[in-house]
PDB file of N, CA and C in Angstrom:
ATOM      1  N   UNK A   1      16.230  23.582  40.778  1.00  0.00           N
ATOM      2  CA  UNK A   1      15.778  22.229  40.525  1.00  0.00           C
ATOM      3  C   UNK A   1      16.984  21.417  40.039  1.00  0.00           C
ATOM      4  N   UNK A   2      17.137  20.103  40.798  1.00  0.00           N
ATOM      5  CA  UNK A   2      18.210  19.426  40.289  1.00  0.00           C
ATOM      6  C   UNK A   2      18.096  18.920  39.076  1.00  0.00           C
ATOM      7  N   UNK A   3      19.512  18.315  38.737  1.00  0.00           N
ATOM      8  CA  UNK A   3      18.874  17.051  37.584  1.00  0.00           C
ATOM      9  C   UNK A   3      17.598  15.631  37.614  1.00  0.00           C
ATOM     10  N   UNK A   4      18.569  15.175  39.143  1.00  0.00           N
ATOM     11  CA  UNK A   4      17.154  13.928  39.160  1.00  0.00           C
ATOM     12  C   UNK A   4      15.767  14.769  39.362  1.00  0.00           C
ATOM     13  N   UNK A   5      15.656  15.787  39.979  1.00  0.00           N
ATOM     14  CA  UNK A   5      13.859  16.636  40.121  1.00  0.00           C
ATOM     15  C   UNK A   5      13.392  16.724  38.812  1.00  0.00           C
ATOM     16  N   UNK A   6      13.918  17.285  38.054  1.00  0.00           N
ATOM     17  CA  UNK A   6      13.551  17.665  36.382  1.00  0.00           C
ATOM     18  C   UNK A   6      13.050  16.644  36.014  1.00  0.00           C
ATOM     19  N   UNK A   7      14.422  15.405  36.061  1.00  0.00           N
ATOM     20  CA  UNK A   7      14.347  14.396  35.110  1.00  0.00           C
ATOM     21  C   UNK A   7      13.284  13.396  35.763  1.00  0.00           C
ATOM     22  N   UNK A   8      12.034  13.095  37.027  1.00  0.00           N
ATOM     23  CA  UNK A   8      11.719  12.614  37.447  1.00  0.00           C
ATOM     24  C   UNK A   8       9.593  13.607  37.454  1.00  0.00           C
ATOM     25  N   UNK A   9      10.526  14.650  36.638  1.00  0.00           N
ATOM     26  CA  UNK A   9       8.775  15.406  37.007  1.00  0.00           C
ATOM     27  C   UNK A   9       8.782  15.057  35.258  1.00  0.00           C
ATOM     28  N   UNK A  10       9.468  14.902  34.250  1.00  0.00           N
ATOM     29  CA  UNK A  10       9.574  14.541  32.619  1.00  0.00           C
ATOM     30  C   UNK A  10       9.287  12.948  32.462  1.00  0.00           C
ATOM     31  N   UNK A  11       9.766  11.841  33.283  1.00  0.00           N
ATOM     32  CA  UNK A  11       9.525  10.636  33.597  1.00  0.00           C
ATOM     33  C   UNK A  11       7.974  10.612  33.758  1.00  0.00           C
ATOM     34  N   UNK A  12       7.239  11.071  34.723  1.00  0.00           N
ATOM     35  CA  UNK A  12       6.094  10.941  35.581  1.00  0.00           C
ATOM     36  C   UNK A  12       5.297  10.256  34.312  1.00  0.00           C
ATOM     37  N   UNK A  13       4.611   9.171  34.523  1.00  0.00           N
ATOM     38  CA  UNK A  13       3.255   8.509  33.746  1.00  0.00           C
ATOM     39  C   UNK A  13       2.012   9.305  33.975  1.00  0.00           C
ATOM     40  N   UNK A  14       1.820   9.289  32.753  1.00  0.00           N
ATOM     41  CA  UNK A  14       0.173  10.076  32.363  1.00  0.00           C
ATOM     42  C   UNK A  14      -0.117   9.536  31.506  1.00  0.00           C
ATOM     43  N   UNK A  15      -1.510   9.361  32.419  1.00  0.00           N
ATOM     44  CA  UNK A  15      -2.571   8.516  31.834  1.00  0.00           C
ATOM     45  C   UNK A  15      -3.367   9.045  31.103  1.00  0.00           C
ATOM     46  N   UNK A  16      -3.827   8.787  29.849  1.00  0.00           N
ATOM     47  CA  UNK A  16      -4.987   9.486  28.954  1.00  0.00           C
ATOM     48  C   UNK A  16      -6.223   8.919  28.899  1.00  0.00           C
ATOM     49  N   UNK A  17      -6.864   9.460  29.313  1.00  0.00           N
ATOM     50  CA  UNK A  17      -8.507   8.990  29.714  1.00  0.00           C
ATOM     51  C   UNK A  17      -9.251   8.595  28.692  1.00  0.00           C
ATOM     52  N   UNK A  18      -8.957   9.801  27.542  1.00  0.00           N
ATOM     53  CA  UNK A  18      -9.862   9.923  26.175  1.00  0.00           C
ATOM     54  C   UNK A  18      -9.692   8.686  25.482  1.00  0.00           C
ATOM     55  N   UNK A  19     -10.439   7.802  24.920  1.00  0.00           N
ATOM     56  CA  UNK A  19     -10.572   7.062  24.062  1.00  0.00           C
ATOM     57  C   UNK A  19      -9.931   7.839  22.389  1.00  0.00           C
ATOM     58  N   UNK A  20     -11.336   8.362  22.386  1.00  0.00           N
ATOM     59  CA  UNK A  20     -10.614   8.624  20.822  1.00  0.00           C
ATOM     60  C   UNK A  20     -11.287  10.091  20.386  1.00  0.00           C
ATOM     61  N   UNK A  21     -10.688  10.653  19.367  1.00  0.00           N
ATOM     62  CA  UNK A  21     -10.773  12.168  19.090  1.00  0.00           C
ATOM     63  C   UNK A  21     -10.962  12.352  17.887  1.00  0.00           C
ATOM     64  N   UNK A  22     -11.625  13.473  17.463  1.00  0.00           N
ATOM     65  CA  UNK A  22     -11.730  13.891  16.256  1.00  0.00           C
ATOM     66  C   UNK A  22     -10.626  13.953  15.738  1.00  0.00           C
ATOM     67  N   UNK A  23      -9.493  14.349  16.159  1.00  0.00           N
ATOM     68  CA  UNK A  23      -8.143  14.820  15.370  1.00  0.00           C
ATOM     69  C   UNK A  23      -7.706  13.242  15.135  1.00  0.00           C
ATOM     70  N   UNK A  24      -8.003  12.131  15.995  1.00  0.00           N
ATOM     71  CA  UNK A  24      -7.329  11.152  15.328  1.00  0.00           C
ATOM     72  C   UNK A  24      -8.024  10.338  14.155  1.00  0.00           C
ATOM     73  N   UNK A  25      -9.018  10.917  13.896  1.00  0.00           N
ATOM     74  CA  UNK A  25     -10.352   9.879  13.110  1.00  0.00           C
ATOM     75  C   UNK A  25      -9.626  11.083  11.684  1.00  0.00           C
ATOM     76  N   UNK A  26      -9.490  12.183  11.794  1.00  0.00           N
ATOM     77  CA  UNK A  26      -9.270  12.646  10.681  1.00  0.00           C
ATOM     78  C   UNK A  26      -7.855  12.382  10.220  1.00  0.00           C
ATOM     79  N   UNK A  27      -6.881  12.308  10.840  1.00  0.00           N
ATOM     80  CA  UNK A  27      -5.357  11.878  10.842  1.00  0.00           C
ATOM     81  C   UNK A  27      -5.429  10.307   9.995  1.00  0.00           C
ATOM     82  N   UNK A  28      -6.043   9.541  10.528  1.00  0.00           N
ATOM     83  CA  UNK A  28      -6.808   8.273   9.557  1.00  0.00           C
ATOM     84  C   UNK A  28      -7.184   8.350   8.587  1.00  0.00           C
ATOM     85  N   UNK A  29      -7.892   9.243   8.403  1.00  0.00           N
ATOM     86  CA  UNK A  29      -8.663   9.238   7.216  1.00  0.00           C
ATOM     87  C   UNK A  29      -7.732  10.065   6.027  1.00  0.00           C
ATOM     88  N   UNK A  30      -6.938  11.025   6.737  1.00  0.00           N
ATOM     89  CA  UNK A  30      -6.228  11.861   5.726  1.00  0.00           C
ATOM     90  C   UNK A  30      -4.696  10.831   5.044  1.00  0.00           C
ATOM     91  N   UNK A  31      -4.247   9.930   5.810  1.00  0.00           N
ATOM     92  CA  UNK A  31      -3.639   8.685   5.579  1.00  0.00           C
ATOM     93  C   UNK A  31      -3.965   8.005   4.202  1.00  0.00           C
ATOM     94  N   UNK A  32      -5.741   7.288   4.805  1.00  0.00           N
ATOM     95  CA  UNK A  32      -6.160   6.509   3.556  1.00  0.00           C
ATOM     96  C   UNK A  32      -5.781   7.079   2.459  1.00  0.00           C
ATOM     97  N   UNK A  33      -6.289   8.258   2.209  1.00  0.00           N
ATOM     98  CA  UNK A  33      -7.118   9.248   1.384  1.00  0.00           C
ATOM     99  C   UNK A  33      -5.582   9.742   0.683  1.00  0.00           C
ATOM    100  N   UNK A  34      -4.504   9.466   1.232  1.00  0.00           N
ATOM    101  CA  UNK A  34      -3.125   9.578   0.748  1.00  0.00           C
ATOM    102  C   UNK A  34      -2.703   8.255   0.181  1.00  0.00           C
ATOM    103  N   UNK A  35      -2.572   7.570   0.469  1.00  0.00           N
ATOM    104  CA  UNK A  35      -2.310   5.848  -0.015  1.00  0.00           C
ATOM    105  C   UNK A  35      -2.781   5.797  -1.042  1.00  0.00           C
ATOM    106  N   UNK A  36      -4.707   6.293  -0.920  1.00  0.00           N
ATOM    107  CA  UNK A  36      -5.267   5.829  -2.375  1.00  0.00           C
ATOM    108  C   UNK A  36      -4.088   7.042  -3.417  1.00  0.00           C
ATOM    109  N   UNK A  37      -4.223   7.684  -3.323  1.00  0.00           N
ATOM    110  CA  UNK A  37      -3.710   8.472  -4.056  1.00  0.00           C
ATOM    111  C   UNK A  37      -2.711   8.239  -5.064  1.00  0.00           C
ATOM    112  N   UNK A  38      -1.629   8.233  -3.819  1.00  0.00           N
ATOM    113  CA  UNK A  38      -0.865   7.658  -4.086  1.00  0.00           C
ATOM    114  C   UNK A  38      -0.437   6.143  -5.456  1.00  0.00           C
ATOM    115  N   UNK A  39      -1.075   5.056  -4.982  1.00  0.00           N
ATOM    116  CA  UNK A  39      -1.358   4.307  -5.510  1.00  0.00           C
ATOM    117  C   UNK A  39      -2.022   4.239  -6.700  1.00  0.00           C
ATOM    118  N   UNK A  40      -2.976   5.356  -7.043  1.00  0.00           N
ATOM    119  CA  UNK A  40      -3.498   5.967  -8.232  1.00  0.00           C
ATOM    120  C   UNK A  40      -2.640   6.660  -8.997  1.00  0.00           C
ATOM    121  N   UNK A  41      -1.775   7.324  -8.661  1.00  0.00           N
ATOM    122  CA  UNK A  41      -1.129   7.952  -9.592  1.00  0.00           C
ATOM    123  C   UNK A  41      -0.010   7.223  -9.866  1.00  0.00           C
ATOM    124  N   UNK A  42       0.641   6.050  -9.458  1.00  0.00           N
ATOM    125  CA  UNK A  42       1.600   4.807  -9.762  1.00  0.00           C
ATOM    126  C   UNK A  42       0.807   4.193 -11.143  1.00  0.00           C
ATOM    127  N   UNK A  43      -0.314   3.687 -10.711  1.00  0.00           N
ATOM    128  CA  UNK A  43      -1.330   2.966 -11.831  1.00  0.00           C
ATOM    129  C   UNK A  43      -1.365   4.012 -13.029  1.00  0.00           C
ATOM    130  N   UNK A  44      -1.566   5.410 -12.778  1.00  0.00           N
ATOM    131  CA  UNK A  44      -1.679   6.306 -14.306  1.00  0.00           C
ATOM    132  C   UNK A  44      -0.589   5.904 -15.100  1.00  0.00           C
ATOM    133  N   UNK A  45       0.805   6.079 -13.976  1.00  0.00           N
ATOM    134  CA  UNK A  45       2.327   6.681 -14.613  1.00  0.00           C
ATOM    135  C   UNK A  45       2.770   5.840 -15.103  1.00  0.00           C
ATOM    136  N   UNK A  46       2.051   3.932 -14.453  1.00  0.00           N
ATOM    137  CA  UNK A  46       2.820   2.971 -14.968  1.00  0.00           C
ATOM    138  C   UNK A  46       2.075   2.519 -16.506  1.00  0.00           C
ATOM    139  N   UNK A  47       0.567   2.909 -16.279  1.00  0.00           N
ATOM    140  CA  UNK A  47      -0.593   2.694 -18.169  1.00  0.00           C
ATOM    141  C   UNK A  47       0.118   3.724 -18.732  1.00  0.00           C
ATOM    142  N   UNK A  48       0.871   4.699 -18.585  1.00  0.00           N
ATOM    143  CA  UNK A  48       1.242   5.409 -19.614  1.00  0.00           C
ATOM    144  C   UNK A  48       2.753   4.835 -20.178  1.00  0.00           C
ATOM    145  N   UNK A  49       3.223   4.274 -19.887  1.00  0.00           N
ATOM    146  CA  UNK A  49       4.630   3.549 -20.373  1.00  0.00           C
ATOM    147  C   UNK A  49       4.619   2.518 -21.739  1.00  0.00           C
ATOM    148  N   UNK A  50       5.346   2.946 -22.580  1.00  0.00           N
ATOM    149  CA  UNK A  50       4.777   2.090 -23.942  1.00  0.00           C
ATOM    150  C   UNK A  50       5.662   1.408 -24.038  1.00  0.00           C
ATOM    151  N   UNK A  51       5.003  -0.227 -23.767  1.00  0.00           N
ATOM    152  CA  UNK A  51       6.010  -1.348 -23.463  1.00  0.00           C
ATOM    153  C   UNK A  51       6.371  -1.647 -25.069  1.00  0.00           C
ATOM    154  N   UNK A  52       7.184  -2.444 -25.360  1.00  0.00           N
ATOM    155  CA  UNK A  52       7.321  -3.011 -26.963  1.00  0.00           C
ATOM    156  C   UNK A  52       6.803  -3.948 -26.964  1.00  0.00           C
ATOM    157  N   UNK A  53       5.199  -4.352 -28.245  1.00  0.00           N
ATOM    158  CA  UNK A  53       4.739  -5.353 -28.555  1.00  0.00           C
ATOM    159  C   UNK A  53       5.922  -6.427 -29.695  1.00  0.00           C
ATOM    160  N   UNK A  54       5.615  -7.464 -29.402  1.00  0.00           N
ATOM    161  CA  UNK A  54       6.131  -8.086 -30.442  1.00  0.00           C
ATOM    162  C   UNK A  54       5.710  -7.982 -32.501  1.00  0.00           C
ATOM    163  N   UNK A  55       7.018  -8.345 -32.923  1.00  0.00           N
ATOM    164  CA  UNK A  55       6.656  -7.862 -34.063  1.00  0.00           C
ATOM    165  C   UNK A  55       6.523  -9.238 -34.850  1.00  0.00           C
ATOM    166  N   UNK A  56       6.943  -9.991 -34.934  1.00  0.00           N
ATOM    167  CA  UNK A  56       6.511 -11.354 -35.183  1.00  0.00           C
ATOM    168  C   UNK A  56       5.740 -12.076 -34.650  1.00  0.00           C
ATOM    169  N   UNK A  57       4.428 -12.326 -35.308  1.00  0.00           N
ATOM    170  CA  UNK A  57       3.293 -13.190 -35.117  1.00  0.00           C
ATOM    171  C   UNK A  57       3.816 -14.699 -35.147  1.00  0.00           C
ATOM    172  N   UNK A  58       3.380 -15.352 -33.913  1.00  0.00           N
ATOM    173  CA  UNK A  58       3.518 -16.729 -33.321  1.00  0.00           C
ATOM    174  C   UNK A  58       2.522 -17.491 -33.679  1.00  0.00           C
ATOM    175  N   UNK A  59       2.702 -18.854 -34.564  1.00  0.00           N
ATOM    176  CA  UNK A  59       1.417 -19.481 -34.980  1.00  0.00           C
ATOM    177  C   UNK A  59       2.840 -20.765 -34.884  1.00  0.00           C
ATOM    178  N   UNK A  60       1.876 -22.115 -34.212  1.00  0.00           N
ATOM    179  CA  UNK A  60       2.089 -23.163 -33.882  1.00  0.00           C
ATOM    180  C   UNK A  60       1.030 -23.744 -34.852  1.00  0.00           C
ATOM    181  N   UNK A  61       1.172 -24.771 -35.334  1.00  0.00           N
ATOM    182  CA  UNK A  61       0.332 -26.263 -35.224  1.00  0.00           C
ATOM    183  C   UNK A  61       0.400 -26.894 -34.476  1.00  0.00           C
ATOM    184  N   UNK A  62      -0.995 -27.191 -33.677  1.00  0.00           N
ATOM    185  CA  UNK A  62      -0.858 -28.724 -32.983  1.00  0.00           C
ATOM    186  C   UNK A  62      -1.748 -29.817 -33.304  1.00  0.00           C
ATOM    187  N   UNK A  63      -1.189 -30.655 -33.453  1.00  0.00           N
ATOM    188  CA  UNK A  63      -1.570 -31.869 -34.216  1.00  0.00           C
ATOM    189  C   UNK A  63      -2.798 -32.589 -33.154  1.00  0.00           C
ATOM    190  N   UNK A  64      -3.694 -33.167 -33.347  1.00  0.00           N
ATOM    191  CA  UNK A  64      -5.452 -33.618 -32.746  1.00  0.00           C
ATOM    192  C   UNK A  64      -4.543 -35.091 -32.058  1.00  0.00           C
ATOM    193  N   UNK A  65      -3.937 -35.441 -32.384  1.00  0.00           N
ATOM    194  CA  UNK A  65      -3.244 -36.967 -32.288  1.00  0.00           C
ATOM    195  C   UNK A  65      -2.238 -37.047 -31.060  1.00  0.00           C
ATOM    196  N   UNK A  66      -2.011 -35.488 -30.480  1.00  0.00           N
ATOM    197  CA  UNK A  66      -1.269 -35.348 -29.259  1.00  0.00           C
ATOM    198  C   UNK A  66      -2.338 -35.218 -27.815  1.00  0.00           C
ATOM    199  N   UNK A  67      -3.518 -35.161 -28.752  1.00  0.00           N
ATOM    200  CA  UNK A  67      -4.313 -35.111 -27.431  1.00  0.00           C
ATOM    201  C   UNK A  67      -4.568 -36.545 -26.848  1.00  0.00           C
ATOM    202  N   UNK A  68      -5.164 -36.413 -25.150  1.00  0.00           N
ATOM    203  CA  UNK A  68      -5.846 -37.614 -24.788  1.00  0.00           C
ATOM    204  C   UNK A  68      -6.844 -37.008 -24.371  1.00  0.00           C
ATOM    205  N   UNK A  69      -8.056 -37.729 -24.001  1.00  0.00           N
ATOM    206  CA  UNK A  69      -9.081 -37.773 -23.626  1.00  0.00           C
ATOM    207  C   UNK A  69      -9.126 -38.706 -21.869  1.00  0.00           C
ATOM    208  N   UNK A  70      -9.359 -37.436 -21.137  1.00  0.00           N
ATOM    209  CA  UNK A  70      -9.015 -38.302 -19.690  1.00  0.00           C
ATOM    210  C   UNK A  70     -10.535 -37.975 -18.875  1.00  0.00           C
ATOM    211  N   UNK A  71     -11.108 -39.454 -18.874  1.00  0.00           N
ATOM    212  CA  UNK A  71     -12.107 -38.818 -17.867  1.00  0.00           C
ATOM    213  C   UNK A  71     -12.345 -39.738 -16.653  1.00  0.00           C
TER     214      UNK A  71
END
């Protein structure tokens, strides 16, 4: 068998009839079912990180005389 014979029976178009398959509905689903996961255990790793609260309490006055009344 030559090169172009080989390389022309490896070329050839085939057509797939089947719509759709069990193996691909589960390949989907095993995806999701990874993402969520995934994404769940980001959300644990990132609530477990102890950010620094502030240590000085912030208290403003605001004066009644800066407001308007717009209606």
């Amino acid at each position: 068998m030559s090169y172009f014979e080989n390389n022309k029976y490896y070329m050839q178009f085939e057509k797939k009839t089947r719509i759709g398959s069990t193996r691909g509905i589960f390949g989907i689903l095993i995806k999701f079912i990874l993402v969520f996961l995934v994404i769940g255990i980001a959300i644990i790793l990132i609530d477990r990180i102890n950010f620094p609260t502030p240590v000085k309490k912030i208290e403003q006055i605001i004066k009644n005389e800066n407001f308007k009344i717009v209606k």
